[in-house]
PDB file of N, CA and C in Angstrom:
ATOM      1  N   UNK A   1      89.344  44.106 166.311  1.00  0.00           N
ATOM      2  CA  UNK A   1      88.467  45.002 165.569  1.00  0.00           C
ATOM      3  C   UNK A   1      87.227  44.224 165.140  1.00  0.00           C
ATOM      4  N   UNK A   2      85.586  45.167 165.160  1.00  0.00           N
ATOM      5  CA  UNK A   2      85.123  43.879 165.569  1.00  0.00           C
ATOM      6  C   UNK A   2      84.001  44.967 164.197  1.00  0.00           C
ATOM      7  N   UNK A   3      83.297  43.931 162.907  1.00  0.00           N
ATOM      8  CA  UNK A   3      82.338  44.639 162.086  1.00  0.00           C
ATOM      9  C   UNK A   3      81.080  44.222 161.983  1.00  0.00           C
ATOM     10  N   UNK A   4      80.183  45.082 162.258  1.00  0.00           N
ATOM     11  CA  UNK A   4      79.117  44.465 162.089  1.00  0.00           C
ATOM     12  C   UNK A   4      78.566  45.438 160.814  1.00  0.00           C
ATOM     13  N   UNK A   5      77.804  44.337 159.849  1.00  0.00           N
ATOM     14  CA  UNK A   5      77.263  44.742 158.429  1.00  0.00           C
ATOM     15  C   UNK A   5      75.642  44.307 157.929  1.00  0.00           C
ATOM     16  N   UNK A   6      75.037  45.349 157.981  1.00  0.00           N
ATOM     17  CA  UNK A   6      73.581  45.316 157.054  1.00  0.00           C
ATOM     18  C   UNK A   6      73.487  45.868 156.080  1.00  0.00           C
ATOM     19  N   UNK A   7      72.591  44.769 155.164  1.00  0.00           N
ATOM     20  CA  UNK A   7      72.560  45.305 153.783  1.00  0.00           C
ATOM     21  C   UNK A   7      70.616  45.500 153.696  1.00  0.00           C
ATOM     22  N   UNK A   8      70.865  46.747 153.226  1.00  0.00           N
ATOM     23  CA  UNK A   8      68.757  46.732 152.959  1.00  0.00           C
ATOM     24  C   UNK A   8      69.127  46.926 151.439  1.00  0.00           C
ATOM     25  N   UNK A   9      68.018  46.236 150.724  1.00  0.00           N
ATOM     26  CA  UNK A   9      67.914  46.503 149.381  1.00  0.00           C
ATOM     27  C   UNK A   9      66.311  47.195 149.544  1.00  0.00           C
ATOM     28  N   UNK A  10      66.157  48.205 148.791  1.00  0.00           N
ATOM     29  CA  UNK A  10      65.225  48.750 148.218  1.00  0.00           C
ATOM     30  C   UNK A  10      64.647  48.756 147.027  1.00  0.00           C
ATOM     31  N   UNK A  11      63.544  48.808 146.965  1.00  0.00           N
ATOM     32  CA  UNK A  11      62.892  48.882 145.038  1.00  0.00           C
ATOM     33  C   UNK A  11      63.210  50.163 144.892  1.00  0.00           C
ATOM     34  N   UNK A  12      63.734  50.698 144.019  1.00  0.00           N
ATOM     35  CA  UNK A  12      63.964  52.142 143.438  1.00  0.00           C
ATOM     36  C   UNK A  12      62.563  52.919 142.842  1.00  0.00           C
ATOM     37  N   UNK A  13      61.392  52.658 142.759  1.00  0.00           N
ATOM     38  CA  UNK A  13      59.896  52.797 142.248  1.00  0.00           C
ATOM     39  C   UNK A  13      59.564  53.922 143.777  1.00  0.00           C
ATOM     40  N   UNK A  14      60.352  53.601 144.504  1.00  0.00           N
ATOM     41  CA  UNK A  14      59.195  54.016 145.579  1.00  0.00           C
ATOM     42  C   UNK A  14      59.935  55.466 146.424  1.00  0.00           C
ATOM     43  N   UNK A  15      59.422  55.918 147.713  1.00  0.00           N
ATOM     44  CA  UNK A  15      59.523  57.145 147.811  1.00  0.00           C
ATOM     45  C   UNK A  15      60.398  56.471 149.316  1.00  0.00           C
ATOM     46  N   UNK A  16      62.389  56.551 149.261  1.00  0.00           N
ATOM     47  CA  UNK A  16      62.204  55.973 150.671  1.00  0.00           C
ATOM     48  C   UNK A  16      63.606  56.869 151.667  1.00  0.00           C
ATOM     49  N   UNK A  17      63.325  56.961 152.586  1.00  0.00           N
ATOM     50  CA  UNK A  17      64.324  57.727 153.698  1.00  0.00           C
ATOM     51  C   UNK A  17      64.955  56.545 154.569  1.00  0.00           C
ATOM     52  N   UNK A  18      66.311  56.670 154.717  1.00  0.00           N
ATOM     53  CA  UNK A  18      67.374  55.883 155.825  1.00  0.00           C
ATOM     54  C   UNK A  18      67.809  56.318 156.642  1.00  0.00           C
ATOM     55  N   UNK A  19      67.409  56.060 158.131  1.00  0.00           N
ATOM     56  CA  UNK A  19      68.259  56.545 158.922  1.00  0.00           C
ATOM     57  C   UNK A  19      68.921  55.293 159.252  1.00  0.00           C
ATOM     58  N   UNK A  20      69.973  55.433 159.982  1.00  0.00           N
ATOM     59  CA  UNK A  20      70.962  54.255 160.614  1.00  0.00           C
ATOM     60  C   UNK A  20      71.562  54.727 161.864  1.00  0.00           C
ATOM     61  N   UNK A  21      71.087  54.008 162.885  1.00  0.00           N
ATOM     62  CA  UNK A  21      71.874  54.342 164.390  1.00  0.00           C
ATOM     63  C   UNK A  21      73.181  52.699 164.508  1.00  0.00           C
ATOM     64  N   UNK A  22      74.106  53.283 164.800  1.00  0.00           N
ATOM     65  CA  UNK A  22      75.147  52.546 165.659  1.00  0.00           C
ATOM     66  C   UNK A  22      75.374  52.549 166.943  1.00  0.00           C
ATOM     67  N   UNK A  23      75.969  51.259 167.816  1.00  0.00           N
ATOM     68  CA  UNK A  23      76.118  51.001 168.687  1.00  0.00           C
ATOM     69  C   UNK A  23      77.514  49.898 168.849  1.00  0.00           C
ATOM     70  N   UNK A  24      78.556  50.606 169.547  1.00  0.00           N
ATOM     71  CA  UNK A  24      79.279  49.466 169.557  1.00  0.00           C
ATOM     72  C   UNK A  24      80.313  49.326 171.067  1.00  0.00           C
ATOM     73  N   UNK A  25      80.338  48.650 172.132  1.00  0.00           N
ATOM     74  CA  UNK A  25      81.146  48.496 173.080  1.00  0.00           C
ATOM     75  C   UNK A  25      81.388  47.341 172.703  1.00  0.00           C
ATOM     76  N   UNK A  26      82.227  47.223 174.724  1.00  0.00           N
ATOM     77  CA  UNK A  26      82.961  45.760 174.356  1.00  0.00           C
ATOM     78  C   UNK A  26      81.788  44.697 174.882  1.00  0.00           C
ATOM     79  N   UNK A  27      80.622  44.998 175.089  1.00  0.00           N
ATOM     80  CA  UNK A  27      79.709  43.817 175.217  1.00  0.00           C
ATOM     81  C   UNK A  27      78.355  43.660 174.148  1.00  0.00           C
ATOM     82  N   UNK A  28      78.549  44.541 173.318  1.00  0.00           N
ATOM     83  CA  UNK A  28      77.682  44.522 171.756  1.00  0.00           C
ATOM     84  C   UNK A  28      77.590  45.258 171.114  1.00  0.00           C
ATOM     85  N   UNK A  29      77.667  44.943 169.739  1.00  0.00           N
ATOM     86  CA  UNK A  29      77.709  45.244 168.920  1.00  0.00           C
ATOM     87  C   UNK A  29      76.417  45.774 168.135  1.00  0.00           C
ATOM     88  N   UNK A  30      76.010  46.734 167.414  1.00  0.00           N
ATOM     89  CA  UNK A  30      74.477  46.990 166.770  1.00  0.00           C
ATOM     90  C   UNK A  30      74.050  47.571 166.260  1.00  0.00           C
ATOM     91  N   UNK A  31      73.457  47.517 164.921  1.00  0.00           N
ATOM     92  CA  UNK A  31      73.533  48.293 163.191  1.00  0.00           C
ATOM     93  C   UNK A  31      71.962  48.381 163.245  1.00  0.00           C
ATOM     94  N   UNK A  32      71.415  49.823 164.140  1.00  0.00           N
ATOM     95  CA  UNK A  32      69.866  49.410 163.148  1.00  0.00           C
ATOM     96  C   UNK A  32      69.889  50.257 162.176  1.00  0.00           C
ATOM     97  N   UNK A  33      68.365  49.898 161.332  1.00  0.00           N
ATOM     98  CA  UNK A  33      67.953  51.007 160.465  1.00  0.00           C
ATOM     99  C   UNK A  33      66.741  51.083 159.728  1.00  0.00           C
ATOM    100  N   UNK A  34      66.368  52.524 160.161  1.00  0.00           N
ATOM    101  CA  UNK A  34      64.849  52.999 159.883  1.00  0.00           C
ATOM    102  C   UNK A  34      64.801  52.976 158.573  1.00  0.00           C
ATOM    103  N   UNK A  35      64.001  52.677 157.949  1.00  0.00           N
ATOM    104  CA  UNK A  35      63.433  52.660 156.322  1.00  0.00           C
ATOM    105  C   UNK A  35      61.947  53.282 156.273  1.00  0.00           C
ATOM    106  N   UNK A  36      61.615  54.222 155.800  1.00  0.00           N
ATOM    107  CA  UNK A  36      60.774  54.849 155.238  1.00  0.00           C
ATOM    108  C   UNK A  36      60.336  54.892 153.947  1.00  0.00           C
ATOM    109  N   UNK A  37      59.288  53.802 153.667  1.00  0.00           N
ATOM    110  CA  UNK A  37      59.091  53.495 152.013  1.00  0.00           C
ATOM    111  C   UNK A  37      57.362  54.101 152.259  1.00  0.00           C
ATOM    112  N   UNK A  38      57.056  55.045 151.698  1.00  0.00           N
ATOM    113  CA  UNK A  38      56.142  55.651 151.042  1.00  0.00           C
ATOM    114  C   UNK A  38      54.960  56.021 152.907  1.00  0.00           C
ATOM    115  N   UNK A  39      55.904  56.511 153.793  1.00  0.00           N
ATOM    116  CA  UNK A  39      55.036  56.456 154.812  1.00  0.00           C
ATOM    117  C   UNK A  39      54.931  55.452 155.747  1.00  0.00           C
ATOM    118  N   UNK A  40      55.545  54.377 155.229  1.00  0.00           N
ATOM    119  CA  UNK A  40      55.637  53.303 156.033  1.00  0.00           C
ATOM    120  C   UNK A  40      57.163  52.798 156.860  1.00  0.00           C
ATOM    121  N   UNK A  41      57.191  52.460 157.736  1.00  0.00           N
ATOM    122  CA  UNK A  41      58.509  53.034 158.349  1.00  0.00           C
ATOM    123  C   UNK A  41      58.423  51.269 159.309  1.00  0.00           C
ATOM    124  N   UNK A  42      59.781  50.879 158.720  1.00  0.00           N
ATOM    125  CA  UNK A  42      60.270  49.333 158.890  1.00  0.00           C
ATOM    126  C   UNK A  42      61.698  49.661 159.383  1.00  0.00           C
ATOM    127  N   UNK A  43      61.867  49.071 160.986  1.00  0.00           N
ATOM    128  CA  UNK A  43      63.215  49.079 161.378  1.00  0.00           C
ATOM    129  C   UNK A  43      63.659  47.369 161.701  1.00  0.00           C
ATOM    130  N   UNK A  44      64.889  47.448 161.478  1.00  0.00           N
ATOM    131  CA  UNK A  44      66.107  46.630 160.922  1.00  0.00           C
ATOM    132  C   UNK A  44      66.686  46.416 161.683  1.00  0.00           C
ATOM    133  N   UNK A  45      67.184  45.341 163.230  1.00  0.00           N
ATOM    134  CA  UNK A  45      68.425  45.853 163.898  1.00  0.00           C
ATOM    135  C   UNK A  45      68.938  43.969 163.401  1.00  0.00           C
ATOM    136  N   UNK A  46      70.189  44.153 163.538  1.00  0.00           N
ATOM    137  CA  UNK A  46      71.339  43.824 163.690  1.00  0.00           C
ATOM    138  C   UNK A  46      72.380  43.464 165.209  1.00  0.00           C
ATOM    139  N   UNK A  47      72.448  42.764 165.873  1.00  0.00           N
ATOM    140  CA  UNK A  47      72.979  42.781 166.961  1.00  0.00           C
ATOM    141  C   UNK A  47      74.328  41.078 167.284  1.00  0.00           C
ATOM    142  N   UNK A  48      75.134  41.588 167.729  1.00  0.00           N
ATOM    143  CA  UNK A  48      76.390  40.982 168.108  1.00  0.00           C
ATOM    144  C   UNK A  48      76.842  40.989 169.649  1.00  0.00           C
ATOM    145  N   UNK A  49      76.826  39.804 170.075  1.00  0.00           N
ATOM    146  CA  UNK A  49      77.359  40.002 171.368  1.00  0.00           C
ATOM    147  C   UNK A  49      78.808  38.730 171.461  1.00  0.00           C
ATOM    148  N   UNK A  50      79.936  39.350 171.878  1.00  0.00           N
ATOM    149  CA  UNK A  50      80.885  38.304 172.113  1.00  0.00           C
ATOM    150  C   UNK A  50      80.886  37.701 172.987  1.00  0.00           C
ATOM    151  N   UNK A  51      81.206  36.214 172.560  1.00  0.00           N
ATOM    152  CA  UNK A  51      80.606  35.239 173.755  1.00  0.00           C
ATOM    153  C   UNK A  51      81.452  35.584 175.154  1.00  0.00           C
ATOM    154  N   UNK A  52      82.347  36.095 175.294  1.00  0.00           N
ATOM    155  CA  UNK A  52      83.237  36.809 176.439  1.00  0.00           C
ATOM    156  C   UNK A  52      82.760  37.735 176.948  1.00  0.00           C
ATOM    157  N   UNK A  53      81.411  38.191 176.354  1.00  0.00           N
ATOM    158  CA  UNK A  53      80.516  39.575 177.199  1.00  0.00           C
ATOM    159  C   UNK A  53      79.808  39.274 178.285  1.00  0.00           C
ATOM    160  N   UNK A  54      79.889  40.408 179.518  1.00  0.00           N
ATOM    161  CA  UNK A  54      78.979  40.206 179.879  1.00  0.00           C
ATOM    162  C   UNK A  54      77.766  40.355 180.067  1.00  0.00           C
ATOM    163  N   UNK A  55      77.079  39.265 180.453  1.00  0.00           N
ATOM    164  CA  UNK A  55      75.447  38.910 180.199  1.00  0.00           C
ATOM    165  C   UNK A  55      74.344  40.340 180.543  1.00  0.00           C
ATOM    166  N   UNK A  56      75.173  40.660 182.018  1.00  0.00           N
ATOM    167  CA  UNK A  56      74.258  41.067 182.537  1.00  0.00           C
ATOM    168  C   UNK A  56      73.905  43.123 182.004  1.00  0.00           C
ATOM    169  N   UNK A  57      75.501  43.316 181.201  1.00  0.00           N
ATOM    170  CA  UNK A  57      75.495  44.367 180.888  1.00  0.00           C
ATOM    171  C   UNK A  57      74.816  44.400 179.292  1.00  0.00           C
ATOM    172  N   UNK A  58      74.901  43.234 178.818  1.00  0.00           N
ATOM    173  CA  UNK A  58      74.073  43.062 177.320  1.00  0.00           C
ATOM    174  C   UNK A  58      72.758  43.331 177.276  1.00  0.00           C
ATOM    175  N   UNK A  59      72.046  42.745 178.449  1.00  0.00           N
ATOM    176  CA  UNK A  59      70.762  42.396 178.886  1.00  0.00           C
ATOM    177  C   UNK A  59      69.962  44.019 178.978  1.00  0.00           C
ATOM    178  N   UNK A  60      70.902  44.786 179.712  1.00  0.00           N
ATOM    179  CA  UNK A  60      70.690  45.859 179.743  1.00  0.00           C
ATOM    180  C   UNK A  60      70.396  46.899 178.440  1.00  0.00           C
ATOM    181  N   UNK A  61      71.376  46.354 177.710  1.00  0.00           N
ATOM    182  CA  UNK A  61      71.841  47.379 176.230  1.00  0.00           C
ATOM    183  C   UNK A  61      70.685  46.755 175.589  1.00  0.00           C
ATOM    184  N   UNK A  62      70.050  45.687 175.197  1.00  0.00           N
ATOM    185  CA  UNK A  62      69.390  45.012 174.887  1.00  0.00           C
ATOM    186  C   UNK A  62      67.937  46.271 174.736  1.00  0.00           C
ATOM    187  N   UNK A  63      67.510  45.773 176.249  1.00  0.00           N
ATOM    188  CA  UNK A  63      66.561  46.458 176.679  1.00  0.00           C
ATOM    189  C   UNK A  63      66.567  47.897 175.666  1.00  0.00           C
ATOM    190  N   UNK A  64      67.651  48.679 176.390  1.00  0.00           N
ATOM    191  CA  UNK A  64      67.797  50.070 175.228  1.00  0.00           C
ATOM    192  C   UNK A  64      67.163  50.258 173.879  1.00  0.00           C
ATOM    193  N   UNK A  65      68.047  48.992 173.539  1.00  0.00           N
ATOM    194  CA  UNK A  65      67.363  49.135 171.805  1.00  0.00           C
ATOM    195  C   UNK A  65      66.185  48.557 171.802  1.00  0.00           C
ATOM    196  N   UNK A  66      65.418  47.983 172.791  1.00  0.00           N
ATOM    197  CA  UNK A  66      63.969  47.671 172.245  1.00  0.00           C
ATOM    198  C   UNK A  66      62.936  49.175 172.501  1.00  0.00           C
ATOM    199  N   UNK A  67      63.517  49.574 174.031  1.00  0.00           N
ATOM    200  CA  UNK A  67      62.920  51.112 174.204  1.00  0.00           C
ATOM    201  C   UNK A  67      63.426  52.117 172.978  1.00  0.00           C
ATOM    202  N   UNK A  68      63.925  52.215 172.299  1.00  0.00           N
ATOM    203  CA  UNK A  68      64.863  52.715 170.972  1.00  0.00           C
ATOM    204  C   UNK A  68      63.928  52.382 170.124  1.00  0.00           C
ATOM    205  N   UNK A  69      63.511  51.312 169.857  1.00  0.00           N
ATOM    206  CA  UNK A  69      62.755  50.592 168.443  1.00  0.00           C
ATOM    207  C   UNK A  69      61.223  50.955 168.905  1.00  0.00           C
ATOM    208  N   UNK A  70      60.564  50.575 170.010  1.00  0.00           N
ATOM    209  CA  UNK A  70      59.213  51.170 170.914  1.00  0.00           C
ATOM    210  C   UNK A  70      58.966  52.650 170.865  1.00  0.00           C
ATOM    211  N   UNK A  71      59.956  53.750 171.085  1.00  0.00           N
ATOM    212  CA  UNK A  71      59.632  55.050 171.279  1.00  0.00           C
ATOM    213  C   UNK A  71      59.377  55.441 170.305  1.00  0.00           C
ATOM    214  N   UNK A  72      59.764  54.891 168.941  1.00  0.00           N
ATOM    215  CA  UNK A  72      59.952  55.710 167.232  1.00  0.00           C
ATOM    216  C   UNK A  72      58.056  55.536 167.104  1.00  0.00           C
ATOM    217  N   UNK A  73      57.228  56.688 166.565  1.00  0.00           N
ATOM    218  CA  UNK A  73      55.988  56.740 166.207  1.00  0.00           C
ATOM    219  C   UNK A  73      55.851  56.537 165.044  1.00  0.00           C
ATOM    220  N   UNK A  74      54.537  55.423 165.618  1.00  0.00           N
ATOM    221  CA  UNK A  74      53.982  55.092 164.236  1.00  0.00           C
ATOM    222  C   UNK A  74      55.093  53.708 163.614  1.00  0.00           C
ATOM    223  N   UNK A  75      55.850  52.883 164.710  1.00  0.00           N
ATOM    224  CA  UNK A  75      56.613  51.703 164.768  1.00  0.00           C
ATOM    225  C   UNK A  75      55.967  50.434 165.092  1.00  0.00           C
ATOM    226  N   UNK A  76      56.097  49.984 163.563  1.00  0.00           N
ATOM    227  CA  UNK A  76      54.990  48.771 163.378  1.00  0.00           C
ATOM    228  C   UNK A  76      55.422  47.693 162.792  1.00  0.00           C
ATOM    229  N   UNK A  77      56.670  47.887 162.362  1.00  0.00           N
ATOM    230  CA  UNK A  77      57.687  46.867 161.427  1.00  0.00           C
ATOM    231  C   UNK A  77      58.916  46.862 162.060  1.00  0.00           C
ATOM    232  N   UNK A  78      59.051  46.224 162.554  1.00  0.00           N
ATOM    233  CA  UNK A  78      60.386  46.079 163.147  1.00  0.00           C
ATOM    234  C   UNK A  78      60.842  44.411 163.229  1.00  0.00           C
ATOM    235  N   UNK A  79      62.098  44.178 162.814  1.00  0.00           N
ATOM    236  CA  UNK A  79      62.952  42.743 162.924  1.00  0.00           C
ATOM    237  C   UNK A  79      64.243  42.977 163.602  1.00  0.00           C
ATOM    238  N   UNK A  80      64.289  42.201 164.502  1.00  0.00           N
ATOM    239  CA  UNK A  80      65.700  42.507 164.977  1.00  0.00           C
ATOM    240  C   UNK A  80      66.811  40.958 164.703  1.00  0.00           C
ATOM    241  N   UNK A  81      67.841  40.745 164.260  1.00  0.00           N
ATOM    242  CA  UNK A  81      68.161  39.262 164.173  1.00  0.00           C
ATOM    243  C   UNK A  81      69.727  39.873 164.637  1.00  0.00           C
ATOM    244  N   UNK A  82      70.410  38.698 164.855  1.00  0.00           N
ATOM    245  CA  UNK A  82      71.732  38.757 164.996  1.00  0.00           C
ATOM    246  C   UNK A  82      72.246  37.535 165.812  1.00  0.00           C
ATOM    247  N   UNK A  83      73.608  37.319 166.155  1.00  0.00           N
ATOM    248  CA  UNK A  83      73.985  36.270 167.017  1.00  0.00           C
ATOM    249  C   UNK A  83      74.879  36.672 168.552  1.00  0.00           C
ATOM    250  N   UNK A  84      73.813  36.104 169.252  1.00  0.00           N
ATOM    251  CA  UNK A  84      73.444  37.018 170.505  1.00  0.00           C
ATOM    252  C   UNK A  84      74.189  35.901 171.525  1.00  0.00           C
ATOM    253  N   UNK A  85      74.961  34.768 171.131  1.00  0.00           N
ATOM    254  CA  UNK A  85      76.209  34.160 171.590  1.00  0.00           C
ATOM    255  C   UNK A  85      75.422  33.340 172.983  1.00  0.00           C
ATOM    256  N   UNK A  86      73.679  33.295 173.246  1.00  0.00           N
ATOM    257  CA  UNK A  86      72.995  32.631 174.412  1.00  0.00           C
ATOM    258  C   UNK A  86      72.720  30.811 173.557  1.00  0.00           C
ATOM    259  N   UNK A  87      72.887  30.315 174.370  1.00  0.00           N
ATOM    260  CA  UNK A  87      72.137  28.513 174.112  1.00  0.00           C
ATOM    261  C   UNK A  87      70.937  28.516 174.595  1.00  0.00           C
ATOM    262  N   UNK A  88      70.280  28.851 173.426  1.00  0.00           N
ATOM    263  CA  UNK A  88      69.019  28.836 173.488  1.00  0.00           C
ATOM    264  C   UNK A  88      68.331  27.237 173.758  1.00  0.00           C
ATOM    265  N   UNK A  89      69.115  26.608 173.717  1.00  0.00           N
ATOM    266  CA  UNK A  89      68.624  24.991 173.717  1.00  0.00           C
ATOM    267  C   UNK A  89      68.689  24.767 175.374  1.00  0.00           C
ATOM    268  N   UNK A  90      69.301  25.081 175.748  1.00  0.00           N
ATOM    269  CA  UNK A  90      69.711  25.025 177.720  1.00  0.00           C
ATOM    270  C   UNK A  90      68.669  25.900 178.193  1.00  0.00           C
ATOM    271  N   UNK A  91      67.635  24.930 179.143  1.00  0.00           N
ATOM    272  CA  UNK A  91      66.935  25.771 179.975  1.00  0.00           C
ATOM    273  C   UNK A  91      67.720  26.247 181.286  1.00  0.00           C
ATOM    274  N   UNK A  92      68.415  27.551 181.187  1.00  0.00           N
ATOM    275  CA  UNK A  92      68.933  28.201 182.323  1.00  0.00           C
ATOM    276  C   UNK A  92      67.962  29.501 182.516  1.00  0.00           C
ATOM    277  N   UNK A  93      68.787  30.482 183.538  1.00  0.00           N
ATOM    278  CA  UNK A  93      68.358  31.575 183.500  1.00  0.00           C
ATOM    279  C   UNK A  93      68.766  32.672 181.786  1.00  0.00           C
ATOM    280  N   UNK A  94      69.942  32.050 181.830  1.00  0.00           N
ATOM    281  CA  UNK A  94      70.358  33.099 180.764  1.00  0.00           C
ATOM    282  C   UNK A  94      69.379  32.632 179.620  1.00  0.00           C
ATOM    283  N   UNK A  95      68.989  31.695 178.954  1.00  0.00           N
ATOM    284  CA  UNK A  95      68.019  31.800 178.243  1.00  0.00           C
ATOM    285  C   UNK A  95      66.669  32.326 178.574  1.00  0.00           C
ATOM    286  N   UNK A  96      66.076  32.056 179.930  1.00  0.00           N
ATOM    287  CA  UNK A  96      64.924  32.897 180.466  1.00  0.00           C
ATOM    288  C   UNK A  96      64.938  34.347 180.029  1.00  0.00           C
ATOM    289  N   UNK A  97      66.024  34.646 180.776  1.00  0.00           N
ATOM    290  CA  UNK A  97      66.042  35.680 180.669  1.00  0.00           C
ATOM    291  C   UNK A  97      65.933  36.893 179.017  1.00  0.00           C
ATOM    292  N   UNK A  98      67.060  36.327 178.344  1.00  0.00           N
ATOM    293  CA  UNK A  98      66.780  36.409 176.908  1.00  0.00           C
ATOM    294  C   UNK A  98      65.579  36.611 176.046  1.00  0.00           C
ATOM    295  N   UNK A  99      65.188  35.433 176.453  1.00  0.00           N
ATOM    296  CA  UNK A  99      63.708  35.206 175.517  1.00  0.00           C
ATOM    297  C   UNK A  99      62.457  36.447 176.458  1.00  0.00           C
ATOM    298  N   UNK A 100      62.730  36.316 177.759  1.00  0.00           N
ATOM    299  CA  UNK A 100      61.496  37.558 178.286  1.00  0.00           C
ATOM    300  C   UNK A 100      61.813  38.705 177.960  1.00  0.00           C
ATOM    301  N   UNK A 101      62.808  39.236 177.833  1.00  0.00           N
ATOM    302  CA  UNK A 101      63.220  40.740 176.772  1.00  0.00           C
ATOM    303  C   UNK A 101      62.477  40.544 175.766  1.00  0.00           C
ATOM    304  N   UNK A 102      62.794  39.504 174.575  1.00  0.00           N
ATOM    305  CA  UNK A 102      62.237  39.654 173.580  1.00  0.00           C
ATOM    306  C   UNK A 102      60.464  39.657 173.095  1.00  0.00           C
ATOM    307  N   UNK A 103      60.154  38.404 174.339  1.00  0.00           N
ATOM    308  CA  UNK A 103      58.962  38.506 174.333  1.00  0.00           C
ATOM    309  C   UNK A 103      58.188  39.463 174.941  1.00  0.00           C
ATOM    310  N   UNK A 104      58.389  40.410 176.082  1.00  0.00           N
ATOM    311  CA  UNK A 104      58.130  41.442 176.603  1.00  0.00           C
ATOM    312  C   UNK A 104      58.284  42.838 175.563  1.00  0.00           C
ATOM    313  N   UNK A 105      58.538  42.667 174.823  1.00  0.00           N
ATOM    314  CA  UNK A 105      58.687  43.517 173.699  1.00  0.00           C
ATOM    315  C   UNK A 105      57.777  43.119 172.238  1.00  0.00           C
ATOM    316  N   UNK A 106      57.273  42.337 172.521  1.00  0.00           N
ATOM    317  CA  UNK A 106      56.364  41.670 171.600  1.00  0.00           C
ATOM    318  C   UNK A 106      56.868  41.196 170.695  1.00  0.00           C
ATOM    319  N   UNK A 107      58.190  40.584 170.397  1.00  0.00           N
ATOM    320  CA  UNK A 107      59.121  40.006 169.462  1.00  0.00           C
ATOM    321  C   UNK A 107      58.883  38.618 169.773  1.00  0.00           C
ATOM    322  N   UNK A 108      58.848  37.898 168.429  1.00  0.00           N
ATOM    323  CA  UNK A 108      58.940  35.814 168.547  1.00  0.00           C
ATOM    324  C   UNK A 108      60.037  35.387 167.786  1.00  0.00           C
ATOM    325  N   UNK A 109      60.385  34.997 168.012  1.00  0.00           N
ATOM    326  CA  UNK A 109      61.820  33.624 167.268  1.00  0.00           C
ATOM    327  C   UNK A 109      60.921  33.467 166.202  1.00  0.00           C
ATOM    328  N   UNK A 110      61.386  33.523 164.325  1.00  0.00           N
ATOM    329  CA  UNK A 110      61.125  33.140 163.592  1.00  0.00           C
ATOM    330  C   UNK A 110      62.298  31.609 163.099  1.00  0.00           C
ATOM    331  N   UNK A 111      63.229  31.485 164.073  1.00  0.00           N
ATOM    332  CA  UNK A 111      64.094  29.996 163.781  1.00  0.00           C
ATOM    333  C   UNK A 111      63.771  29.266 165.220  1.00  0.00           C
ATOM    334  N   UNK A 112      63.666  28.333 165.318  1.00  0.00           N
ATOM    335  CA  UNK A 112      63.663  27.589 166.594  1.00  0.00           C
ATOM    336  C   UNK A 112      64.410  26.375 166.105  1.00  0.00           C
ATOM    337  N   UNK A 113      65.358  26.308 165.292  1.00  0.00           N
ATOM    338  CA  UNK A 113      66.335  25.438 165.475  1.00  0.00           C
ATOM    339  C   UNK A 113      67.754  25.702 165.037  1.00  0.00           C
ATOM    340  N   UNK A 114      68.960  25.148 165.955  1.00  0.00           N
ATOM    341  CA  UNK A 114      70.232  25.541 165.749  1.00  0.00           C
ATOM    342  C   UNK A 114      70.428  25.539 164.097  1.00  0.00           C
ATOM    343  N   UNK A 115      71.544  26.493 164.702  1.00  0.00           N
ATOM    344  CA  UNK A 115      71.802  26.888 163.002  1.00  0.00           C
ATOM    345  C   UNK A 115      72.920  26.575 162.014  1.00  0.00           C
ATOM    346  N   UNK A 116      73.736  26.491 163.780  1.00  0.00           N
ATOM    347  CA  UNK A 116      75.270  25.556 163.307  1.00  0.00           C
ATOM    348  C   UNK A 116      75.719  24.503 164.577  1.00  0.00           C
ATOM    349  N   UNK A 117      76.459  23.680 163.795  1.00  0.00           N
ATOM    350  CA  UNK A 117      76.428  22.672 165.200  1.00  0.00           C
ATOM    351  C   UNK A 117      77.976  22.692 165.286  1.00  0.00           C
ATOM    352  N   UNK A 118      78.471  22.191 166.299  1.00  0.00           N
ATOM    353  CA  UNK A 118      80.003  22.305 166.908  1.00  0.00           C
ATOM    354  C   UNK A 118      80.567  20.680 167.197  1.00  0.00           C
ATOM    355  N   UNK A 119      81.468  20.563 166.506  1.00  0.00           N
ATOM    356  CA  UNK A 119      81.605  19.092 166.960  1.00  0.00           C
ATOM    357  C   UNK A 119      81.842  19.143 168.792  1.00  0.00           C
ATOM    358  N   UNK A 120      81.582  18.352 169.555  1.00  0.00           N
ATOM    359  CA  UNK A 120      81.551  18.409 170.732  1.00  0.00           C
ATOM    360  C   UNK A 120      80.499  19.054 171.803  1.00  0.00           C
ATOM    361  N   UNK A 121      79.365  19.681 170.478  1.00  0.00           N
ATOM    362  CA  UNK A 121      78.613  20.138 171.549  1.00  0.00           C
ATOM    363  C   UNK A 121      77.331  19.608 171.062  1.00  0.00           C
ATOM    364  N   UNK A 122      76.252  19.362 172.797  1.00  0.00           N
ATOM    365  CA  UNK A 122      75.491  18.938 172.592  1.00  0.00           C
ATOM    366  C   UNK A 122      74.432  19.626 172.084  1.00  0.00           C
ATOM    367  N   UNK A 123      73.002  19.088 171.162  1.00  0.00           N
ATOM    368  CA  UNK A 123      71.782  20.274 170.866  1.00  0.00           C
ATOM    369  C   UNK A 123      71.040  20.303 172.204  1.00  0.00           C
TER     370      UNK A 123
END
């Protein structure tokens, strides 16, 4: 059983609407959510992939939710974070690939360094 959890805090002063879409198979997991504070409209995603998924069907779902987050009008705030189970430190394809979704979507890495380390594995 697998949970994925976002928390938005809001200022209570202001004028605001929530929507929340879910997404969950066996290759990811994914909690967004629209916030509407006074006209201004900030989406939220959340995303999980088990490292036992596969790549190529994530890659896909991926895509979805950026066309998902792109189609909403008047979408100008958007963060997406989560642990997306790729080694970003290994120049392979699977990181290529990764990072051109995100950047093809006009999204940048606000961390560029590991976040947890594993005894036995290299950075």
């Amino acid at each position: 059983c697998m949970c994925v959890c976002m928390c938005v805090y809001v200022c209570v002063y202001v004028c605001v609407c929530v929507c929340v879409c879910v997404c969950m198979c066996m290759y990811v997991y994914c909690v967004c959510v629209c916030v509407c504070v006074c006209g201004n409209k900030f989406n939220f995603g959340v995303v999980y992939r088990p490292p036992s998924g596969n790549l190529k069907v994530f890659y896909q779902l991926l895509e979805k939710i950026f066309n998902n987050l792109s189609n909403r009008k008047n979408n100008n705030h958007s963060v997406v974070t989560g642990d997306f189970n790729i080694n970003l430190l290994k120049n392979d394809s699977n990181k290529s690939k990764f990072e051109n979704i995100f950047f093809g979507n006009c999204f940048i890495p606000t961390v560029s360094l590991p976040t947890h380390e594993k005894p036995g594995c290299d950075p």
